[in-house]
C-alpha atoms as a PDB file:
ATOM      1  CA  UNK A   1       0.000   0.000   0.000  1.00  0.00           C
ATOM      2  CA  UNK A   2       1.774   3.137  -0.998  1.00  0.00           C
ATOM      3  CA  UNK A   3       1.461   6.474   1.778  1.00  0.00           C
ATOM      4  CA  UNK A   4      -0.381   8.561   0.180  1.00  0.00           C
ATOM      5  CA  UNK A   5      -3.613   6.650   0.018  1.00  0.00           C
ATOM      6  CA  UNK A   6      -2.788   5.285   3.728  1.00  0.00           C
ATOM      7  CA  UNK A   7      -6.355   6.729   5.262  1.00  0.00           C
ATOM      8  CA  UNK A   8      -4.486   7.968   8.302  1.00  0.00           C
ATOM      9  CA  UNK A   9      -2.501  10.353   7.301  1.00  0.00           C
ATOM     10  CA  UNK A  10      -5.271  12.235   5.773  1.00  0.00           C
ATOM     11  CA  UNK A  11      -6.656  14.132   9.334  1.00  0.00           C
ATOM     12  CA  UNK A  12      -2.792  15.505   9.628  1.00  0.00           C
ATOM     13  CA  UNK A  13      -2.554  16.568   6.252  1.00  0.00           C
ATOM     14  CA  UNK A  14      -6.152  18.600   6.935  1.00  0.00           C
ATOM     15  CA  UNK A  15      -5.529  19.780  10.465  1.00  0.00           C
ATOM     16  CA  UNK A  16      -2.208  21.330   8.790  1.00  0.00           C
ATOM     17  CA  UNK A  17      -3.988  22.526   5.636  1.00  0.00           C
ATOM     18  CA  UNK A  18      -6.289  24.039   8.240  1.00  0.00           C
ATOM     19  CA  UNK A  19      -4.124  25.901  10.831  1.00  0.00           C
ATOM     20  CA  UNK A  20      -2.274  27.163   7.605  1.00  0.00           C
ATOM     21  CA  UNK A  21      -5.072  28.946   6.281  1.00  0.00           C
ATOM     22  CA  UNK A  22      -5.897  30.614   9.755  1.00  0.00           C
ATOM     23  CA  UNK A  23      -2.497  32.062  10.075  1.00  0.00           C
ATOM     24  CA  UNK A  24      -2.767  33.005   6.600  1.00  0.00           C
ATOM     25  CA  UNK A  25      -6.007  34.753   7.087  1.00  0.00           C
ATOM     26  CA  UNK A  26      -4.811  36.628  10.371  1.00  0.00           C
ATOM     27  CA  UNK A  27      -1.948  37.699   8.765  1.00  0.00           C
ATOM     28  CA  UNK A  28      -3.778  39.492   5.773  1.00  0.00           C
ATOM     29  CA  UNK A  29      -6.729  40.717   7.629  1.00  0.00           C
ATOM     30  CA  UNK A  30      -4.591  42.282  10.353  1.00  0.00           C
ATOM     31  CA  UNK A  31      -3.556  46.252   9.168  1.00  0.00           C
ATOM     32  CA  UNK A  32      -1.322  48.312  10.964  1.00  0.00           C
ATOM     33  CA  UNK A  33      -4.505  50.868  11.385  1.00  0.00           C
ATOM     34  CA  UNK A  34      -5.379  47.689  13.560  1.00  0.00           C
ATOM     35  CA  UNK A  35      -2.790  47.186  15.513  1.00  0.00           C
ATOM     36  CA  UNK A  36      -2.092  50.166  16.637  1.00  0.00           C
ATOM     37  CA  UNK A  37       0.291  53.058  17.173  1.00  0.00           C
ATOM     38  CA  UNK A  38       3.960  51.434  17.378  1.00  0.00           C
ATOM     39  CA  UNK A  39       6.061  51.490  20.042  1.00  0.00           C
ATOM     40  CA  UNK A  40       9.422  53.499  19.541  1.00  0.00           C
ATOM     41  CA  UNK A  41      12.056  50.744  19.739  1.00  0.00           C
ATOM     42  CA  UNK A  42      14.785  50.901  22.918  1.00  0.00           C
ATOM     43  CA  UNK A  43      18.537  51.334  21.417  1.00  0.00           C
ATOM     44  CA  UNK A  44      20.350  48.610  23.309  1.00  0.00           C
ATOM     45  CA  UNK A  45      22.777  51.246  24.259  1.00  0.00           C
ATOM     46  CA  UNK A  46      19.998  53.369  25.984  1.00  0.00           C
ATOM     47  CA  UNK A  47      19.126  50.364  27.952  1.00  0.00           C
ATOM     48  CA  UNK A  48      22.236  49.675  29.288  1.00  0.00           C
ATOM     49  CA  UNK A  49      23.003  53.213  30.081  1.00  0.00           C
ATOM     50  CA  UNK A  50      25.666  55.898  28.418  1.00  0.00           C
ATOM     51  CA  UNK A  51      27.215  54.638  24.791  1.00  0.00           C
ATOM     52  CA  UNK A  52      30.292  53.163  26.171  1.00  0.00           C
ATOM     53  CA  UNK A  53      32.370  54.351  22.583  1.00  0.00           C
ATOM     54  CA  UNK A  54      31.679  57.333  22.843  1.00  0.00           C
ATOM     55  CA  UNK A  55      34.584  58.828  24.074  1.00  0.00           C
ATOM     56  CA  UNK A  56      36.366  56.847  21.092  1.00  0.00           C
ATOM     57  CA  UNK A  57      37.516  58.514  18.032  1.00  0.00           C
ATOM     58  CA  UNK A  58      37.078  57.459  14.867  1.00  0.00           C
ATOM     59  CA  UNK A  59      39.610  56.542  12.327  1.00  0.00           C
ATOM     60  CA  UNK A  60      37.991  57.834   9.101  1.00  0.00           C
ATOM     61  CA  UNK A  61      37.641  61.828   7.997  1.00  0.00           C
ATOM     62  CA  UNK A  62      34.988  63.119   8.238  1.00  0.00           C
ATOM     63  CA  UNK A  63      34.008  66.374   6.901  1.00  0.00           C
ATOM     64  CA  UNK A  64      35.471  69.079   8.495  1.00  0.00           C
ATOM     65  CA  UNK A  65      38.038  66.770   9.652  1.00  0.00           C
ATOM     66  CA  UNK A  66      41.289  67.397   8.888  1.00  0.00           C
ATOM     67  CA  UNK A  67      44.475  65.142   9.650  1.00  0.00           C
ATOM     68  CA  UNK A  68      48.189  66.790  10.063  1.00  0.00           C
ATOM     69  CA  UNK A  69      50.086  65.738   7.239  1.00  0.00           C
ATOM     70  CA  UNK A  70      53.477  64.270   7.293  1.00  0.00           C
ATOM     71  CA  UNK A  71      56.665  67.007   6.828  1.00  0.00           C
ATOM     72  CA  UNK A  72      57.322  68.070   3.123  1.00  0.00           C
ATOM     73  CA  UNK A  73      60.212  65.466   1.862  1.00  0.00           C
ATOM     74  CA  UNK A  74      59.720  63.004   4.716  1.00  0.00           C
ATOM     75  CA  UNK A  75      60.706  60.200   1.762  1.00  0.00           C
ATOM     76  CA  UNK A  76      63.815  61.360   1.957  1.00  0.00           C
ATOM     77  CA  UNK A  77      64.713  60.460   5.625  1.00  0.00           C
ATOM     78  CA  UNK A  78      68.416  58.630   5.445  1.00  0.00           C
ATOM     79  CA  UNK A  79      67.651  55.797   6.314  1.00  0.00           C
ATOM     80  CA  UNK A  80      64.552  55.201   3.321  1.00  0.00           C
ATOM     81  CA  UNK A  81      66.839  56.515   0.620  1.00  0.00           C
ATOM     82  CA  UNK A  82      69.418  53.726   1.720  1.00  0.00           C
ATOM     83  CA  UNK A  83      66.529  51.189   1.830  1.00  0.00           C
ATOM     84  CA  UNK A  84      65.770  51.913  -1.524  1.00  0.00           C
ATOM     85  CA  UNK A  85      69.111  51.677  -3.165  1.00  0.00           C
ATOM     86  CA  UNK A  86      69.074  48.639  -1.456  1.00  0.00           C
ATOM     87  CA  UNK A  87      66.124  47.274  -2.505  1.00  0.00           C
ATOM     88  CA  UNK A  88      66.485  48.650  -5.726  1.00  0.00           C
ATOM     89  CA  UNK A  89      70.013  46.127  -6.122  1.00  0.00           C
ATOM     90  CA  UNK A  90      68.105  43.373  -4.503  1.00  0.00           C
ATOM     91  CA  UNK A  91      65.849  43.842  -7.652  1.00  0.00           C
ATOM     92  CA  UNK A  92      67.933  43.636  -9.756  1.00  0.00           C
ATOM     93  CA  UNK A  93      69.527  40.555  -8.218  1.00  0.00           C
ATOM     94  CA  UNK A  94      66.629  39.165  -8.652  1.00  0.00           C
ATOM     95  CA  UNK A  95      65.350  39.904 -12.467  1.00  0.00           C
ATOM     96  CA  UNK A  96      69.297  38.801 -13.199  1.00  0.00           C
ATOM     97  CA  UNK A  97      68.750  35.458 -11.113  1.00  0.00           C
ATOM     98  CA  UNK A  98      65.762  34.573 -13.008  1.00  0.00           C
ATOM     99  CA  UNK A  99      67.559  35.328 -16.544  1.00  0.00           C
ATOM    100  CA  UNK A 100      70.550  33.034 -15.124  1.00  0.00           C
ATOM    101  CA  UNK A 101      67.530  30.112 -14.169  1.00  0.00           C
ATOM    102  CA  UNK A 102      65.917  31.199 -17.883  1.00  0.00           C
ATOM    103  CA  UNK A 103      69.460  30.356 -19.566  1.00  0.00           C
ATOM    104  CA  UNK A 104      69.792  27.061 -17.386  1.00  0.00           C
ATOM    105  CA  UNK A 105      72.407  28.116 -14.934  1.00  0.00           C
ATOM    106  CA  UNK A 106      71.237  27.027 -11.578  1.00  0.00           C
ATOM    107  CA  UNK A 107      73.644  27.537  -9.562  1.00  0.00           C
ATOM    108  CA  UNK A 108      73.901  31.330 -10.681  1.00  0.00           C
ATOM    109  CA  UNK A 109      70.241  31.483 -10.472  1.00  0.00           C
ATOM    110  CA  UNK A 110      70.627  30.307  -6.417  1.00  0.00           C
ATOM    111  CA  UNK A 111      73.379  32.554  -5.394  1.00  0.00           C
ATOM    112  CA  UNK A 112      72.178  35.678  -7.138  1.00  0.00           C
ATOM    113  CA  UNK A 113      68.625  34.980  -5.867  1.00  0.00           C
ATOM    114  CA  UNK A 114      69.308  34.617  -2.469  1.00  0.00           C
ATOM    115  CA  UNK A 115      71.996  37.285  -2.365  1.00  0.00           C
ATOM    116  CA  UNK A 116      68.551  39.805  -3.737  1.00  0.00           C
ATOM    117  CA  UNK A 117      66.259  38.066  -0.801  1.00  0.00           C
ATOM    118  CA  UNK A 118      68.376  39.604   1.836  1.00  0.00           C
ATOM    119  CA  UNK A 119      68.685  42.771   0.607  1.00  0.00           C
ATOM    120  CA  UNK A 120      65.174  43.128   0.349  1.00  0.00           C
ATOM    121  CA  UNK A 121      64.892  41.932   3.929  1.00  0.00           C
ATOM    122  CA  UNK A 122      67.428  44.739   4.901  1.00  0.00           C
ATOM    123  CA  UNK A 123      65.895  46.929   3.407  1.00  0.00           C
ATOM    124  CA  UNK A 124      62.246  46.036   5.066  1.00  0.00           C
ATOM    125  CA  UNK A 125      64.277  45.845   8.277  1.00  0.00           C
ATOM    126  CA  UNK A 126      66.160  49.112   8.257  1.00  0.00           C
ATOM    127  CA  UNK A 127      62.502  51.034   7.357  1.00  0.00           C
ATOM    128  CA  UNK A 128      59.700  49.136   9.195  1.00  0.00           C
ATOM    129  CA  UNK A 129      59.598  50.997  12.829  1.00  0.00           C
ATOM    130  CA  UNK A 130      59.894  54.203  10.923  1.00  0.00           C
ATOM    131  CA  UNK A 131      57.213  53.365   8.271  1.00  0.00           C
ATOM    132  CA  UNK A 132      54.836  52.224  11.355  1.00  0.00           C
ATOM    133  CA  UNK A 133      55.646  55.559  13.152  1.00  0.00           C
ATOM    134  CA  UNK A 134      54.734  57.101  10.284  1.00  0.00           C
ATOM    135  CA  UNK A 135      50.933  55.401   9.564  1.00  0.00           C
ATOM    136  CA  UNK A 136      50.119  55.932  12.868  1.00  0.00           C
ATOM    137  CA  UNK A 137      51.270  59.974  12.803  1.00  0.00           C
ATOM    138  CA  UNK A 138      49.962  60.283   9.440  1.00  0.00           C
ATOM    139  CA  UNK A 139      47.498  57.735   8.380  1.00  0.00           C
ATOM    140  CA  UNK A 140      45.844  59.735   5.205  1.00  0.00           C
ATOM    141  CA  UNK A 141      48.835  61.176   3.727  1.00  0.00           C
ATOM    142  CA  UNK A 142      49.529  61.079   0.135  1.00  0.00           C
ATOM    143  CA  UNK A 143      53.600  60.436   0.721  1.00  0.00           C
ATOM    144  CA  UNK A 144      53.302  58.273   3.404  1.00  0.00           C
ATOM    145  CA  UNK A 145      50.683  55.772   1.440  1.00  0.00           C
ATOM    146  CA  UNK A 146      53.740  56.535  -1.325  1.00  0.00           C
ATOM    147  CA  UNK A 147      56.253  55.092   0.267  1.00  0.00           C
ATOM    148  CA  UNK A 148      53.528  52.030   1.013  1.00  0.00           C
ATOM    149  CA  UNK A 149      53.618  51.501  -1.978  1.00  0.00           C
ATOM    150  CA  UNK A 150      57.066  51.180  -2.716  1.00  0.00           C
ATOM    151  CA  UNK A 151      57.645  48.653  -0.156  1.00  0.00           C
ATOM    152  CA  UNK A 152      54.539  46.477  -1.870  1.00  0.00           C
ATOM    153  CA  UNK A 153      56.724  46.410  -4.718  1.00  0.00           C
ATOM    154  CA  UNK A 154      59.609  45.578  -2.574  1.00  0.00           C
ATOM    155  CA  UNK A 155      57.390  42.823  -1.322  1.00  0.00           C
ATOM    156  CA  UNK A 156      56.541  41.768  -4.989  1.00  0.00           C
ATOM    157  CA  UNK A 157      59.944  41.033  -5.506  1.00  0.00           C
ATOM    158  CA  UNK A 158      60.508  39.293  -2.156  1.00  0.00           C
ATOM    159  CA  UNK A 159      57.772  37.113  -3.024  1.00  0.00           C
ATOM    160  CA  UNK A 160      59.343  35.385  -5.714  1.00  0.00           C
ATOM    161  CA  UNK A 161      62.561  34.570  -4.085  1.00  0.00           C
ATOM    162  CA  UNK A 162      61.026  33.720  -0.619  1.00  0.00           C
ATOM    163  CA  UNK A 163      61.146  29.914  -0.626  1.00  0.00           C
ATOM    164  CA  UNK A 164      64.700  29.605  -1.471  1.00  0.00           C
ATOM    165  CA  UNK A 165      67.604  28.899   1.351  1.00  0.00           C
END
């Protein structure tokens, strides 16, 4: 005998059909007119008393908001124009180690390659506390998300020679 002619099932299948249409009625026949006026929801922070952020500042500009920017030719601190002729040989260690790998010569490919890895590691080293000092002193500024950028590309490089030993 297959279910759905089993004569038992058929009162559950009604009482369902049943309490569906009566929710379904109440549910169209009740208009907001009806219910009345609505209550003006709580905030959960006005339950719980004062906002507890809102001595907190926050990190985005807003208008009127204006953020000191960083000193006029502050990529040219000492130690970030040695970084980048370091990084800038490191480089080119590393286009000329993949040329060496490209013309077969492995064991060129590993020195040069590795000897460009750590001097783009120096020259991370010898700028990351001043970089950091810098975001957090001057988050929005146009030369400080500059010389962001030049380490990305740093990091670009890095990437590629990363895995070796």
């Amino acid at each position: 005998m297959s279910r759905s002619n089993d004569p038992s099932s058929a009162p559950v299948v009604i009482a369902l059909v049943a309490i569906a249409s009566v929710v379904l009625f109440i549910a169209l026949t009740d208009t907001p007119e009806e219910r009345g006026p609505a209550e003006p929801a709580e905030s959960p922070a006005a339950a719980d008393g004062p906002d507890p952020f809102a001595d907190v500042e926050l990190e985005l500009p807003r208008a009127g908001r204006s953020f000191p920017s960083a000193p006029e030719g502050v990529a040219d601190h000492p130690d970030n124009l040695r970084a980048r002729e370091l990084a800038r040989r490191g480089i080119a260690l590393v286009e000329s180690a993949f040329e060496a790998r490209d013309a077969g010569d492995e064991e060129l490919f590993l020195e040069r390659a590795t000897a460009g890895r750590d001097k783009l590691f120096e020259a991370k080293s010898m700028t990351s506390e001043w970089l950091l000092d810098l975001q957090e002193r001057f988050p929005y500024d146009p030369q400080v998300r500059k010389i962001e950028r030049q380490r990305t590309s740093w990091d670009r490089a890095l990437k590629r020679v990363r895995h070796l030993r």
